[in-house]
C-alpha atoms as a PDB file:
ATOM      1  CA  UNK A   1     -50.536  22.657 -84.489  1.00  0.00           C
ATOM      2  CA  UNK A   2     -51.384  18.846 -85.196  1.00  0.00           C
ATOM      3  CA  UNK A   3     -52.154  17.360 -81.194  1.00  0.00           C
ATOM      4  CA  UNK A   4     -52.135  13.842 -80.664  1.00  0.00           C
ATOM      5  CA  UNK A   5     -52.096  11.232 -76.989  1.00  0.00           C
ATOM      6  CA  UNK A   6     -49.757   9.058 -76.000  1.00  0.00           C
ATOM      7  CA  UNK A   7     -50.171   7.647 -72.487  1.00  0.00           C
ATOM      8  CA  UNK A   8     -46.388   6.213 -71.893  1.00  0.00           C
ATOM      9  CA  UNK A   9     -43.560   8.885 -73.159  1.00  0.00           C
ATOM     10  CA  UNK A  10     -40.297   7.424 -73.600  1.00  0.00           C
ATOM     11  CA  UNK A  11     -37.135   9.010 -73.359  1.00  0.00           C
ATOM     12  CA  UNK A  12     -36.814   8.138 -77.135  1.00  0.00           C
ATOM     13  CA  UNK A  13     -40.968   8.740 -78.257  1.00  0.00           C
ATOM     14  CA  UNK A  14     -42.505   7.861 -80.977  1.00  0.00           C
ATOM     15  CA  UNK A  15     -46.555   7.699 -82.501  1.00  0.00           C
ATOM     16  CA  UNK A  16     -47.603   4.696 -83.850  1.00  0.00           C
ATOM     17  CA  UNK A  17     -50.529   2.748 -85.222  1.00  0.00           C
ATOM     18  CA  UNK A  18     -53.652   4.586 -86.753  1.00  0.00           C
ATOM     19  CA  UNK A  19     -52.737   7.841 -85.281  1.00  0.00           C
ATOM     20  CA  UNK A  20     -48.651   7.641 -87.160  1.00  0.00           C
ATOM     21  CA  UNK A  21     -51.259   6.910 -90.538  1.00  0.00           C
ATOM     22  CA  UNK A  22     -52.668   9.514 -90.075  1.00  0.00           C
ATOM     23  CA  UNK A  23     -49.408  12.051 -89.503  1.00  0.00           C
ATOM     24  CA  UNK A  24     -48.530  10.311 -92.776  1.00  0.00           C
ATOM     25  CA  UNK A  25     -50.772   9.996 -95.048  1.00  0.00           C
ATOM     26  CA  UNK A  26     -53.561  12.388 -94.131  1.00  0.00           C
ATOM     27  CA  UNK A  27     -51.657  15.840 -92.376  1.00  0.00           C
ATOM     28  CA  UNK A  28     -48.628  14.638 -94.799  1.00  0.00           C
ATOM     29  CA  UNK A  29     -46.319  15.784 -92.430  1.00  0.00           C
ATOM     30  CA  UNK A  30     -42.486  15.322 -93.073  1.00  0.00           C
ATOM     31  CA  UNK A  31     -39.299  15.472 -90.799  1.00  0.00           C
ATOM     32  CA  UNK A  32     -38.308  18.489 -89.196  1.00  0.00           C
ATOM     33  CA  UNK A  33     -42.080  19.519 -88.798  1.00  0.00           C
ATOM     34  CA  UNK A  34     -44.021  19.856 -85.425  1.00  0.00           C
ATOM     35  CA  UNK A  35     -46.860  18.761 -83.370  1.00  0.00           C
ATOM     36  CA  UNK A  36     -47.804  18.293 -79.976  1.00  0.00           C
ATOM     37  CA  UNK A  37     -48.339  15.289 -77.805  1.00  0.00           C
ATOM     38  CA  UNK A  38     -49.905  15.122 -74.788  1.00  0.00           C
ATOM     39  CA  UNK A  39     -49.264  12.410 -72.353  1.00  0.00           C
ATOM     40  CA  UNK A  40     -53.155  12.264 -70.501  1.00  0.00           C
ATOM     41  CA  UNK A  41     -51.807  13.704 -67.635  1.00  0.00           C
ATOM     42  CA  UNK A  42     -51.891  17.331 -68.177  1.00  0.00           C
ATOM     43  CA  UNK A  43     -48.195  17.704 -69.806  1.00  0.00           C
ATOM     44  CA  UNK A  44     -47.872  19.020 -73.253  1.00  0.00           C
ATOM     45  CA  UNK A  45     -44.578  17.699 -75.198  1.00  0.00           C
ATOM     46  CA  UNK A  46     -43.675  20.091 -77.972  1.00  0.00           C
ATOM     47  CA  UNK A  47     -41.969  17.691 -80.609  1.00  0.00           C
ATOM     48  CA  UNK A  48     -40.499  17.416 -83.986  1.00  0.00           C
ATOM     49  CA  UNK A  49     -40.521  15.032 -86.197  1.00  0.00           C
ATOM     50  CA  UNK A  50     -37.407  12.743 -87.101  1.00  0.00           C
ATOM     51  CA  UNK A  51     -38.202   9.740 -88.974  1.00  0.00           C
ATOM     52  CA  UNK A  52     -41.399   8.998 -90.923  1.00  0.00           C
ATOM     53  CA  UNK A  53     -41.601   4.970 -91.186  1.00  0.00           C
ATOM     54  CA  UNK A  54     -44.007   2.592 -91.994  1.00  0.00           C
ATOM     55  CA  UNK A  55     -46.911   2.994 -89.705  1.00  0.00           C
ATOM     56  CA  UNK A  56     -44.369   4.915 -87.147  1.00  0.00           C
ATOM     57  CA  UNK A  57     -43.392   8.409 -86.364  1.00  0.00           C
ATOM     58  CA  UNK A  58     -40.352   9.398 -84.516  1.00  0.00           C
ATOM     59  CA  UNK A  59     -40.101  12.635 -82.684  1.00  0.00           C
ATOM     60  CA  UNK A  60     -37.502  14.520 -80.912  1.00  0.00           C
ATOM     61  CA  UNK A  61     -39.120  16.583 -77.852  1.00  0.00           C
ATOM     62  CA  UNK A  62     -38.210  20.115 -77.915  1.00  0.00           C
ATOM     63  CA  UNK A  63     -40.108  21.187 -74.269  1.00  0.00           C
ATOM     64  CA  UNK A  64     -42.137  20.231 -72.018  1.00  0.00           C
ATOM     65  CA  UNK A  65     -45.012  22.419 -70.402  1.00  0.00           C
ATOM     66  CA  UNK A  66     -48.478  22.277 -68.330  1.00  0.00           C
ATOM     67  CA  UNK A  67     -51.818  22.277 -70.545  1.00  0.00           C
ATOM     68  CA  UNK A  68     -53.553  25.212 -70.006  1.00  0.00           C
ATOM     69  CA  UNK A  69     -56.802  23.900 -70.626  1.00  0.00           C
ATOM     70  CA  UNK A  70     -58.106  21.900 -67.907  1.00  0.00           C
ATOM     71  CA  UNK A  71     -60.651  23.012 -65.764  1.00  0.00           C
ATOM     72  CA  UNK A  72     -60.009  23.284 -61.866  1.00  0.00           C
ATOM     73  CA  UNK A  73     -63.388  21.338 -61.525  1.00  0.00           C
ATOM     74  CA  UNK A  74     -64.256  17.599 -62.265  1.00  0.00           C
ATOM     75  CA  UNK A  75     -67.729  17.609 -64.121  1.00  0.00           C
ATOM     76  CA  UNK A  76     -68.929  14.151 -64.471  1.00  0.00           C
ATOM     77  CA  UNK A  77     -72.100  14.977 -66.925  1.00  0.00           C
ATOM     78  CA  UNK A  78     -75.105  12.326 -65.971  1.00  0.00           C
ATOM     79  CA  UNK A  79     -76.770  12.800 -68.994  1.00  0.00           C
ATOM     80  CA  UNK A  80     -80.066  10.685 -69.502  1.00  0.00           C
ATOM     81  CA  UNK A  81     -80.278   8.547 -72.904  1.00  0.00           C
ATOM     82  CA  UNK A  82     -81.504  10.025 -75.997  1.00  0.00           C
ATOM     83  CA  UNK A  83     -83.450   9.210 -79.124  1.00  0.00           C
ATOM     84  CA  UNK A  84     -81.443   8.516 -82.573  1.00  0.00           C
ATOM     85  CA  UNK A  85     -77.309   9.890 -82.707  1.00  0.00           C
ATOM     86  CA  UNK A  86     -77.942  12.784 -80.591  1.00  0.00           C
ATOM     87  CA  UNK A  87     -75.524  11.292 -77.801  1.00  0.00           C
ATOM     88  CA  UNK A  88     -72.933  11.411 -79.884  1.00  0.00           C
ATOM     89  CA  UNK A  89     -73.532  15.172 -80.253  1.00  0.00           C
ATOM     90  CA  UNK A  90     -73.784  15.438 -76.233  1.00  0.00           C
ATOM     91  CA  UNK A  91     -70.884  13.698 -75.932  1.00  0.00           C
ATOM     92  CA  UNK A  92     -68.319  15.723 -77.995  1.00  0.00           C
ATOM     93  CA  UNK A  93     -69.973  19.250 -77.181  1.00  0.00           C
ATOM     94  CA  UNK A  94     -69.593  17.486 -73.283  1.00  0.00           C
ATOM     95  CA  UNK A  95     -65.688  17.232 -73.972  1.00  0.00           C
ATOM     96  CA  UNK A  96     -65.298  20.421 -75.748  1.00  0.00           C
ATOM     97  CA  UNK A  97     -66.598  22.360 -72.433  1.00  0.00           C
ATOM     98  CA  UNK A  98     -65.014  20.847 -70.161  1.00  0.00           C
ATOM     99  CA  UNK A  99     -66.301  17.488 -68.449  1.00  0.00           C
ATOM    100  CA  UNK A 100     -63.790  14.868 -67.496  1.00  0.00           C
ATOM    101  CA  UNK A 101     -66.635  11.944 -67.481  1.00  0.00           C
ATOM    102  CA  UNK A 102     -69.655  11.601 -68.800  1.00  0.00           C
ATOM    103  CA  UNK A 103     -72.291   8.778 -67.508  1.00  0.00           C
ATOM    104  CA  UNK A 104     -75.059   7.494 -69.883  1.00  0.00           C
ATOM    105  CA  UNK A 105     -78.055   6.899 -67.869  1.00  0.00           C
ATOM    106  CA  UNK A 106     -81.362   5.337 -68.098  1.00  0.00           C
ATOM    107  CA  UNK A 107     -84.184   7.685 -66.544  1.00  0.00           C
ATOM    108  CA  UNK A 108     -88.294   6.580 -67.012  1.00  0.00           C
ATOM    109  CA  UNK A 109     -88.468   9.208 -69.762  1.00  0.00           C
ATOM    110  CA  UNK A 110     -85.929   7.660 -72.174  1.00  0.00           C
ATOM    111  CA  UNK A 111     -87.240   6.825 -75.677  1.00  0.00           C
ATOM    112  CA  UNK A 112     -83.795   5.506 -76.045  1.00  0.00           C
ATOM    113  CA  UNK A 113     -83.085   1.394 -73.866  1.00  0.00           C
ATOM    114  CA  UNK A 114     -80.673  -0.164 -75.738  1.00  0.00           C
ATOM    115  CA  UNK A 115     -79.641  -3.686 -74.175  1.00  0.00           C
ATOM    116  CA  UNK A 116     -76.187  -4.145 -72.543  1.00  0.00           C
ATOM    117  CA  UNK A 117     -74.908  -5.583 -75.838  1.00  0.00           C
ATOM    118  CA  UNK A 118     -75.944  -2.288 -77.730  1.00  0.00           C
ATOM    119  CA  UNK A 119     -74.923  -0.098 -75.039  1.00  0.00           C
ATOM    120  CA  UNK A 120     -71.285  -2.065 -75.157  1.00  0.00           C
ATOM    121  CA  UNK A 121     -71.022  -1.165 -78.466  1.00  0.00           C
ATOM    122  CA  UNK A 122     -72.712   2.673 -78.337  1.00  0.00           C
ATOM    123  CA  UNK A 123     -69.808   3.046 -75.395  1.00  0.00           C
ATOM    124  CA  UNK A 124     -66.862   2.492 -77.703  1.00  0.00           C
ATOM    125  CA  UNK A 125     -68.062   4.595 -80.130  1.00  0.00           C
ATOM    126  CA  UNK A 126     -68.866   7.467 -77.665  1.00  0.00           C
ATOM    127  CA  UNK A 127     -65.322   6.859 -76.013  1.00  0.00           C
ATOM    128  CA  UNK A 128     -64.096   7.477 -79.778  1.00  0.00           C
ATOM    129  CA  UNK A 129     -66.155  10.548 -80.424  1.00  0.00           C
ATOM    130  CA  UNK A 130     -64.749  11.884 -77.179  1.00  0.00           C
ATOM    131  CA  UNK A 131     -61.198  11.388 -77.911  1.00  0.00           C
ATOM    132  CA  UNK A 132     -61.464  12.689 -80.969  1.00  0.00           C
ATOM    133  CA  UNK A 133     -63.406  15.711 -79.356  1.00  0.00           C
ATOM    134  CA  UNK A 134     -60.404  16.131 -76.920  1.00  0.00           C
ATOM    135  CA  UNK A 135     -58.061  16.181 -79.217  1.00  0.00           C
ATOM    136  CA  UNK A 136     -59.769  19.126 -81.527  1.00  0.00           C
ATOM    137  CA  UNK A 137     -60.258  21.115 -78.261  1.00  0.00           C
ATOM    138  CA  UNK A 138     -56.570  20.697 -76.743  1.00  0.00           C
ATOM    139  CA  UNK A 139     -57.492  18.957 -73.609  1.00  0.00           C
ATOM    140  CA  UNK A 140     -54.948  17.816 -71.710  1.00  0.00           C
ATOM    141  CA  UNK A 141     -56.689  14.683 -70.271  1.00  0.00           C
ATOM    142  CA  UNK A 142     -58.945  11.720 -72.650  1.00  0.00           C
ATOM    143  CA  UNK A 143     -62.487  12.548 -70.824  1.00  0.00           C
ATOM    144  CA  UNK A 144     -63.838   8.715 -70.133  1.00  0.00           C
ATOM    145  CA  UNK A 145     -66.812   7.646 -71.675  1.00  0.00           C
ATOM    146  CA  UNK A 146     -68.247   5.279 -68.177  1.00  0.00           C
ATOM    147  CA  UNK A 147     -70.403   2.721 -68.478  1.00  0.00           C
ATOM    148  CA  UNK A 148     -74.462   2.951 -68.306  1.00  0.00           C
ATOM    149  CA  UNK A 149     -76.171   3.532 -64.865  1.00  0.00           C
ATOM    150  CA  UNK A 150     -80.030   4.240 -63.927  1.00  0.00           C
ATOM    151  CA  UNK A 151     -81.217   7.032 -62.424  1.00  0.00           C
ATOM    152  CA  UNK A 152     -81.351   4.836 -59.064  1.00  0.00           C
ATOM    153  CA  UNK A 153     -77.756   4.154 -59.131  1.00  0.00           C
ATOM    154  CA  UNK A 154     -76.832   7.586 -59.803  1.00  0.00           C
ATOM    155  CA  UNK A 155     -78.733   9.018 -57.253  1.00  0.00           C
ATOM    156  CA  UNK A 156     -76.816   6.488 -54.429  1.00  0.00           C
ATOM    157  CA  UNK A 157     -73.220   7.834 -55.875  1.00  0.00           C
ATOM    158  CA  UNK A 158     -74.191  12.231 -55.769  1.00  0.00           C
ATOM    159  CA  UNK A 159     -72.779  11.881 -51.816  1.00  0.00           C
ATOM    160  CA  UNK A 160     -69.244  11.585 -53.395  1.00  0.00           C
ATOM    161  CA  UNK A 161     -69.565  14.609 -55.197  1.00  0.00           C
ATOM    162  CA  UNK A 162     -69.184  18.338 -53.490  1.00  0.00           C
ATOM    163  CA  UNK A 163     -72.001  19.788 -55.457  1.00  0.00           C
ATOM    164  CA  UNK A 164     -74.756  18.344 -57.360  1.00  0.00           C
ATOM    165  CA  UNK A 165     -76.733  19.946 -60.103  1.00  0.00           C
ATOM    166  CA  UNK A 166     -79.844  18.672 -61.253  1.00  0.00           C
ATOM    167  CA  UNK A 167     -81.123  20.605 -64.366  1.00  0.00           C
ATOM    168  CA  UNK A 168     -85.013  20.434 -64.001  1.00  0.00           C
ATOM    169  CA  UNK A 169     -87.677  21.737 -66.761  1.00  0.00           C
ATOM    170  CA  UNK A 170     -90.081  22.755 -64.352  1.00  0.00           C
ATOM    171  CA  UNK A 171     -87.711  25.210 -62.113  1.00  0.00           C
ATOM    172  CA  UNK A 172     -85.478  25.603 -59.731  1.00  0.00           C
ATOM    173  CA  UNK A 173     -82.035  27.705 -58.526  1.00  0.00           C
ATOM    174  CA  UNK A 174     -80.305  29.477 -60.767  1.00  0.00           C
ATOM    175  CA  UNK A 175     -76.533  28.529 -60.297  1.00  0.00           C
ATOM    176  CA  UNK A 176     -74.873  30.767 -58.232  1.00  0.00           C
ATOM    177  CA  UNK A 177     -71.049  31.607 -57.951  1.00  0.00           C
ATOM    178  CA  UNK A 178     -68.575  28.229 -57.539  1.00  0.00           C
ATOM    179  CA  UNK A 179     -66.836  28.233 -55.007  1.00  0.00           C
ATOM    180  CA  UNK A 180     -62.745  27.713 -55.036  1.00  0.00           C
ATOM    181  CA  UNK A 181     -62.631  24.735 -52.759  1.00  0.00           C
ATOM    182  CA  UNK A 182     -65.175  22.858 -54.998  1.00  0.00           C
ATOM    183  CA  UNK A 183     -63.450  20.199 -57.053  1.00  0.00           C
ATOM    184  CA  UNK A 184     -66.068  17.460 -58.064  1.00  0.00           C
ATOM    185  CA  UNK A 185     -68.892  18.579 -59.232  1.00  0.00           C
ATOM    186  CA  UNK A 186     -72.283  16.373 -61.198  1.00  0.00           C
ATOM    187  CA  UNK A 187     -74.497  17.363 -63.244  1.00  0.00           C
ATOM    188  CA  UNK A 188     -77.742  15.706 -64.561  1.00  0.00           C
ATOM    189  CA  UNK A 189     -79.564  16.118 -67.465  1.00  0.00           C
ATOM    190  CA  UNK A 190     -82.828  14.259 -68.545  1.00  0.00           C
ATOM    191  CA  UNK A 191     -84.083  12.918 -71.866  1.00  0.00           C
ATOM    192  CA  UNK A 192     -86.334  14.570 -74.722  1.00  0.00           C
ATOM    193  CA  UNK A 193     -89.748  13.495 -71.955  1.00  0.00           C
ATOM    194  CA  UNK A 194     -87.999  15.492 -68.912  1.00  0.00           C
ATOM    195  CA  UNK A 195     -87.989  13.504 -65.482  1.00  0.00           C
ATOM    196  CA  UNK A 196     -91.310  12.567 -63.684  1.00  0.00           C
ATOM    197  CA  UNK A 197     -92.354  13.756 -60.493  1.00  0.00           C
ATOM    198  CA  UNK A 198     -91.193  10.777 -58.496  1.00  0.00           C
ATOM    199  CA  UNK A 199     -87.442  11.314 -59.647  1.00  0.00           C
ATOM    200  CA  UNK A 200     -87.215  14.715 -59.403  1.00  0.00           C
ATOM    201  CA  UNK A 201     -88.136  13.796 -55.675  1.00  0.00           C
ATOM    202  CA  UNK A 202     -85.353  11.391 -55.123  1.00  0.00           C
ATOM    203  CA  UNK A 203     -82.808  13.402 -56.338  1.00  0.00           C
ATOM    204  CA  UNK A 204     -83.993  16.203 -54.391  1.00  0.00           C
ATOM    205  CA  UNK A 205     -83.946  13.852 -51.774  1.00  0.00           C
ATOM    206  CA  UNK A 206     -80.558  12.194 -52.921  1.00  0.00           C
ATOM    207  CA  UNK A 207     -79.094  15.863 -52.141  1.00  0.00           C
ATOM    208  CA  UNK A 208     -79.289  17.423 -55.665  1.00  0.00           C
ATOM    209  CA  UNK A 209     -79.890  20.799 -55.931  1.00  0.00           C
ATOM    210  CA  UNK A 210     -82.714  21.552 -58.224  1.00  0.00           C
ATOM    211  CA  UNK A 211     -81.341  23.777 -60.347  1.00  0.00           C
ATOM    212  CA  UNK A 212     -82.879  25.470 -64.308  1.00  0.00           C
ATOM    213  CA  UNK A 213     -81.661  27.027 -67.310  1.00  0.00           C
ATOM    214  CA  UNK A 214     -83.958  29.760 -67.696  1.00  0.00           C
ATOM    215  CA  UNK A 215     -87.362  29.821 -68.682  1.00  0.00           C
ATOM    216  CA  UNK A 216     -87.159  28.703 -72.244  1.00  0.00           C
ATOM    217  CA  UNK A 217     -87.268  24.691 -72.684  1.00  0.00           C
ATOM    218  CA  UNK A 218     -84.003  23.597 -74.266  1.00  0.00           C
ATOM    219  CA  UNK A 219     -83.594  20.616 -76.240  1.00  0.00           C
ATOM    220  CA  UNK A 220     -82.107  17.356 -74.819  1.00  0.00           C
ATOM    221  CA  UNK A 221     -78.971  18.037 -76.643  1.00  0.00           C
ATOM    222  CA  UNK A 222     -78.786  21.865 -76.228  1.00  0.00           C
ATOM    223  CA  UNK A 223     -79.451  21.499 -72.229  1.00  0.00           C
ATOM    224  CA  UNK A 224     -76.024  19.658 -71.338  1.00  0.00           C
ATOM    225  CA  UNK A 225     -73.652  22.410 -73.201  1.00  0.00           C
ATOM    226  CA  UNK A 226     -75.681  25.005 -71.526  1.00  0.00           C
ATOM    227  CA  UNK A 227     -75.405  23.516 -67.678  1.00  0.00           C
ATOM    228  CA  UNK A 228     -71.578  22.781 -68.231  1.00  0.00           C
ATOM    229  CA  UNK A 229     -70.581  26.397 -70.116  1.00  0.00           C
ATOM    230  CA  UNK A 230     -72.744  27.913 -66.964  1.00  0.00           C
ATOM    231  CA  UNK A 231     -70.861  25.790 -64.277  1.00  0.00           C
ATOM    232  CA  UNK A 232     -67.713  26.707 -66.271  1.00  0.00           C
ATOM    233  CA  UNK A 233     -68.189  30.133 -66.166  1.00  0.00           C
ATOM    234  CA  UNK A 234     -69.367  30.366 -62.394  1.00  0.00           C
ATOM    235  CA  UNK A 235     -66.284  28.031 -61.261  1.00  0.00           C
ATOM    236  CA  UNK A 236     -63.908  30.557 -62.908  1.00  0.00           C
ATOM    237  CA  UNK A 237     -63.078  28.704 -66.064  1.00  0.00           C
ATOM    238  CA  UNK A 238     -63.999  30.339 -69.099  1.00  0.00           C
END
């Protein structure tokens, strides 16, 4: 079933703007057929539609019910900056597992060091790939895109968190079980070069556990669905 967002749902809803377009003129759906909407907040509104207008939809809700599909974790995905569009891969495959933000960050390995004007525009177009991603997946939250940090910055913020996974190439722990009373977990991933010795240290330091993905060496792109589908499966949602 067609599944679209809408952040305010009035008593009398309706879809508008690119999204009612696309009800019309791509899914060329008529009046009296169905689709979901999902109000960010975890609450799925089973509608139908009554009018089809110029770029507006209106919709008469048949029920209301939870999303199923959230995890009972918050994953924010640090994942270091890569060469070429392979972000926007990372991004929606980031979505589609399960994280509810994911933080572009600048480590001393990336290729990839766009200036704050390019990484303004990369942002809106990553924030668009993972709505889009949410969408296809049946989330019941939009996953937020958050602006850039550097490794520095994210290594001051990991004491919010209640476990901290750093994915190293050279070794570490393999993740264990997940605890129930975890709820905000981070996970950091490096670019294509890996992380040098000195930042491995300070997010060791920083109170990161060290953590690997085996003994084969993933790609940059392939290492950030792996980590979240394993910290998925170990918190009990898969």
């Amino acid at each position: 079933m067609p599944r679209f967002f809408k952040e305010f749902f009035e008593s009398a809803p309706f879809i508008e703007g690119d999204d009612a377009k696309h009800i019309a003129k791509s899914l060329r759906m008529r009046v009296g057929e169905a689709l979901t909407v999902c109000d960010t907040k975890g609450n799925d509104y089973n509608c139908t539609i009554s009018a089809v207008l110029d770029e507006r939809i209106e919709l008469n809700i048949d029920g209301i019910c939870k999303t199923n599909s959230e995890p009972s974790v918050e994953v924010t995905l640090f994942q270091c900056l890569t060469k070429g569009d392979k972000m926007d891969l990372i991004v929606r495959q980031a979505v589609e597992t399960g994280v509810t933000f994911v933080v572009p960050t600048v480590s001393q390995n990336c290729v990839s060091r766009p200036d704050e004007k390019q990484l303004l525009k990369k942002q809106e177009r990553w924030q668009r790939i993972a709505d889009e991603a949410a969408g296809q997946s049946g989330r019941g939250i939009l996953p937020k895109v958050k602006n850039a940090m550097t490794l520095t910055e994210v290594a001051k913020e990991l004491s919010s968190f209640d476990k901290c996974y750093f994915f190293y190439e050279l070794g570490g722990k393999a993740v264990e079980q997940i605890e129930k009373d975890v709820k905000k977990i981070a996970v950091i991933i490096g670019p294509e070069g890996g992380f040098s010795l000195a930042e491995a240290e300070m997010l060791r330091n920083a109170g990161a556990t060290v953590t690997t993905l085996g003994p084969r060496i993933l790609r940059a792109e392939t290492a950030p669905v792996a980590a979240v589908s394993l910290i998925m499966h170990n918190s009990g949602n898969m």
